[in-house]
C-alpha atoms as a PDB file:
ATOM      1  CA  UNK A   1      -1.496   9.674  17.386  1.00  0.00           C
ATOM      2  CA  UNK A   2      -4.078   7.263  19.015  1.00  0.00           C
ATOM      3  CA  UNK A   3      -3.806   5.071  21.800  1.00  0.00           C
ATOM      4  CA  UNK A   4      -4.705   1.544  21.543  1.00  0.00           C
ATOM      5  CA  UNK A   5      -5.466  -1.265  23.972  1.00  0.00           C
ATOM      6  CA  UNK A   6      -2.404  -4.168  23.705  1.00  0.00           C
ATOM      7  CA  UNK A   7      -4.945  -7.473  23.966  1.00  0.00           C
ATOM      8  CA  UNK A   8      -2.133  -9.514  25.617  1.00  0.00           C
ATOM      9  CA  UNK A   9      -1.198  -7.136  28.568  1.00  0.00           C
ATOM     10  CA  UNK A  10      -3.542  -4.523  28.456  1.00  0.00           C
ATOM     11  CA  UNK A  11      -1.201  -1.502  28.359  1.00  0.00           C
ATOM     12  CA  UNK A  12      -1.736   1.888  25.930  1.00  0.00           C
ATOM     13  CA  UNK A  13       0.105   1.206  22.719  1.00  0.00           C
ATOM     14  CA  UNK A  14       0.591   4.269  20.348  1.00  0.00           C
ATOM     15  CA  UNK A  15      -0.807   3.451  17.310  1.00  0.00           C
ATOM     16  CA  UNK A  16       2.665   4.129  15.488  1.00  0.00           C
ATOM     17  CA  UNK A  17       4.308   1.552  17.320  1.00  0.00           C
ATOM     18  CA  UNK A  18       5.097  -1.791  15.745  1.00  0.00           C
ATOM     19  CA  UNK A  19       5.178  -3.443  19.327  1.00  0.00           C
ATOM     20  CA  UNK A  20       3.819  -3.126  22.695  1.00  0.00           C
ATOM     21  CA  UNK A  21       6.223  -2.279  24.619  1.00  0.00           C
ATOM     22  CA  UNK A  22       5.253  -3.883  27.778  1.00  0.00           C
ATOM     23  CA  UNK A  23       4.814  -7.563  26.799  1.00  0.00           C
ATOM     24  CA  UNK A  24       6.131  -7.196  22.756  1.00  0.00           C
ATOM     25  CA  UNK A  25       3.473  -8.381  20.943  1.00  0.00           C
ATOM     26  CA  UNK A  26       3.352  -7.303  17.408  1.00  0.00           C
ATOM     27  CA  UNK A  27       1.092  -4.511  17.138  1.00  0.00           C
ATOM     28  CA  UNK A  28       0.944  -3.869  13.359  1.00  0.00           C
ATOM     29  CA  UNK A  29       1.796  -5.569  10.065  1.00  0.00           C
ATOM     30  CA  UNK A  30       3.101  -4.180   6.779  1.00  0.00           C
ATOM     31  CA  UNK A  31       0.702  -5.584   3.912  1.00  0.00           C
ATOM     32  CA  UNK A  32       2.335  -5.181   0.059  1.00  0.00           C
ATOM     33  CA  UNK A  33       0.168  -5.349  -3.284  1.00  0.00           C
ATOM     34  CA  UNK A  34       0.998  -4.652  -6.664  1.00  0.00           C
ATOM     35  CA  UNK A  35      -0.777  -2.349  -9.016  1.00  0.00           C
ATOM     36  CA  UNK A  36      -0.138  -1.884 -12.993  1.00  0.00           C
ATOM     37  CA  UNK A  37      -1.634   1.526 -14.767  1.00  0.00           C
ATOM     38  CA  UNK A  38      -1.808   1.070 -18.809  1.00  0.00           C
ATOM     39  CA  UNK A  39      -2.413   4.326 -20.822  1.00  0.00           C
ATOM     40  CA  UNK A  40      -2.337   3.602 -24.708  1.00  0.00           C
ATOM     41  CA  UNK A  41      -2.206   7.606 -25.639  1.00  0.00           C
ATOM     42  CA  UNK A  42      -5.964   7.663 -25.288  1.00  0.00           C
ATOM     43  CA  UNK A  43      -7.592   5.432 -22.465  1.00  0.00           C
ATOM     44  CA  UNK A  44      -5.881   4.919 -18.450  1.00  0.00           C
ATOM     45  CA  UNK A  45      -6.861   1.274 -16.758  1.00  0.00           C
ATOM     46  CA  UNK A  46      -5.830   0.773 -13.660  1.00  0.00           C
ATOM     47  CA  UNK A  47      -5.944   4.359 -12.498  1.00  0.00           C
ATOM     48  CA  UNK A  48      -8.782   4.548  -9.862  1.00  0.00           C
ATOM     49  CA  UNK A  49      -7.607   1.622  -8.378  1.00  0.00           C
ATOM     50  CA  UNK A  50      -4.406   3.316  -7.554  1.00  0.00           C
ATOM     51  CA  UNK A  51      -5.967   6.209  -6.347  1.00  0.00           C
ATOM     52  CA  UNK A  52      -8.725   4.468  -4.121  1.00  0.00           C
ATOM     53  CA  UNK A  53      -5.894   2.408  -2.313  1.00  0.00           C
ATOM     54  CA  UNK A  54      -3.786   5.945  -2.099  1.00  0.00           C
ATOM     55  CA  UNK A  55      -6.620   7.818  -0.377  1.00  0.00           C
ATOM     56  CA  UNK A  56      -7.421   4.523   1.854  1.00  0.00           C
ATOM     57  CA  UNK A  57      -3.487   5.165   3.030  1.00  0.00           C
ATOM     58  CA  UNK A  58      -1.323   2.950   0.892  1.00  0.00           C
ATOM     59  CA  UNK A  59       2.206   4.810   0.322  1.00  0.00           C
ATOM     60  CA  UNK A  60       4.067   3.911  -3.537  1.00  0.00           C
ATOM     61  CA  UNK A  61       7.266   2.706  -2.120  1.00  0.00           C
ATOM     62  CA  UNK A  62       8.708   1.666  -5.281  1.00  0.00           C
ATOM     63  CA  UNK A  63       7.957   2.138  -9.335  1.00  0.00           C
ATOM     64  CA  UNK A  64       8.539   0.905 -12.598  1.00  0.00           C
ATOM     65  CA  UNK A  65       7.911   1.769 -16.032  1.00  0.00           C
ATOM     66  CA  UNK A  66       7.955  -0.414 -19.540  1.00  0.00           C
ATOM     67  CA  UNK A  67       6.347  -0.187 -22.740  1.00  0.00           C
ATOM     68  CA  UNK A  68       4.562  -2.861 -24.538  1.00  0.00           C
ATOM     69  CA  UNK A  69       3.057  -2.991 -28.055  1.00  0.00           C
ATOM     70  CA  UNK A  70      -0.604  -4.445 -27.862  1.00  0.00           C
ATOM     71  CA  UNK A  71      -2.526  -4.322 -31.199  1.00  0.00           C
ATOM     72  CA  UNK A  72       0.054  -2.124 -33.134  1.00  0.00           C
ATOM     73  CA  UNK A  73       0.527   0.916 -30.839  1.00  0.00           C
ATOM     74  CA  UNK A  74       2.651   1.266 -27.587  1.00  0.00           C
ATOM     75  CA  UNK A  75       1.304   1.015 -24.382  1.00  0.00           C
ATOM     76  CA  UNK A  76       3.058   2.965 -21.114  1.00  0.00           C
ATOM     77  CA  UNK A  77       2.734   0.344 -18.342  1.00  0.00           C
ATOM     78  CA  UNK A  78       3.838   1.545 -14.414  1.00  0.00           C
ATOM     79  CA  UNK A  79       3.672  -1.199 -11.614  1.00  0.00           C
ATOM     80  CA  UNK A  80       3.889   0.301  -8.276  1.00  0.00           C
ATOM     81  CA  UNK A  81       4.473  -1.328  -5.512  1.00  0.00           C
ATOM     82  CA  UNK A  82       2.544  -0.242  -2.374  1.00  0.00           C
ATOM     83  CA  UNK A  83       2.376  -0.957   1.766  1.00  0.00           C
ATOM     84  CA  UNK A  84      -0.025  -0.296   4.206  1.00  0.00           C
ATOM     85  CA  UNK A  85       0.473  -0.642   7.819  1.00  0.00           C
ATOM     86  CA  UNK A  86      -2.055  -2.227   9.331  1.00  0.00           C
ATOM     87  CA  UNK A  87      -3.149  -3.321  13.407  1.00  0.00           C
ATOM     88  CA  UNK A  88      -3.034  -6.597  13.787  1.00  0.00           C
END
């Protein structure tokens, strides 16, 4: 846990905290993006993407999975859904 500086009033704000809780001004945001992996049995797209935003601290909060047929073979498609918090 870090303690940051609340620009309106000045007082130590955990960093977990959505609010300071001296004058309430918002402290952090939730940002949301959307991600699709394809894998076609041999070849992933999408893949390092997903795991760059993972290790930069994006959580999957939600999932789904479809399959398509591009050029006459299936294709596994998953769109996640990830959030970030971030200081605002």
């Amino acid at each position: 846990m870090a303690l940051l500086t609340c620009p309106d009033c000045g007082r130590g704000v955990s960093d977990q905290s959505p609010a300071c809780l001296g004058c309430g001004r918002p402290m952090s945001k939730i940002e949301t993006r959307f991600i699709e992996v394809w894998f076609d049995g041999e070849d992933t797209r999408g893949e390092r993407n997903l795991n760059n935003m993972l290790r930069d601290g994006w959580e999957i909060v939600e999932q789904n999975n479809w399959v398509e047929s591009e050029q006459g073979h299936n294709v596994d498609i998953t769109k996640y859904k990830l959030q970030k918090r971030v200081h605002t």
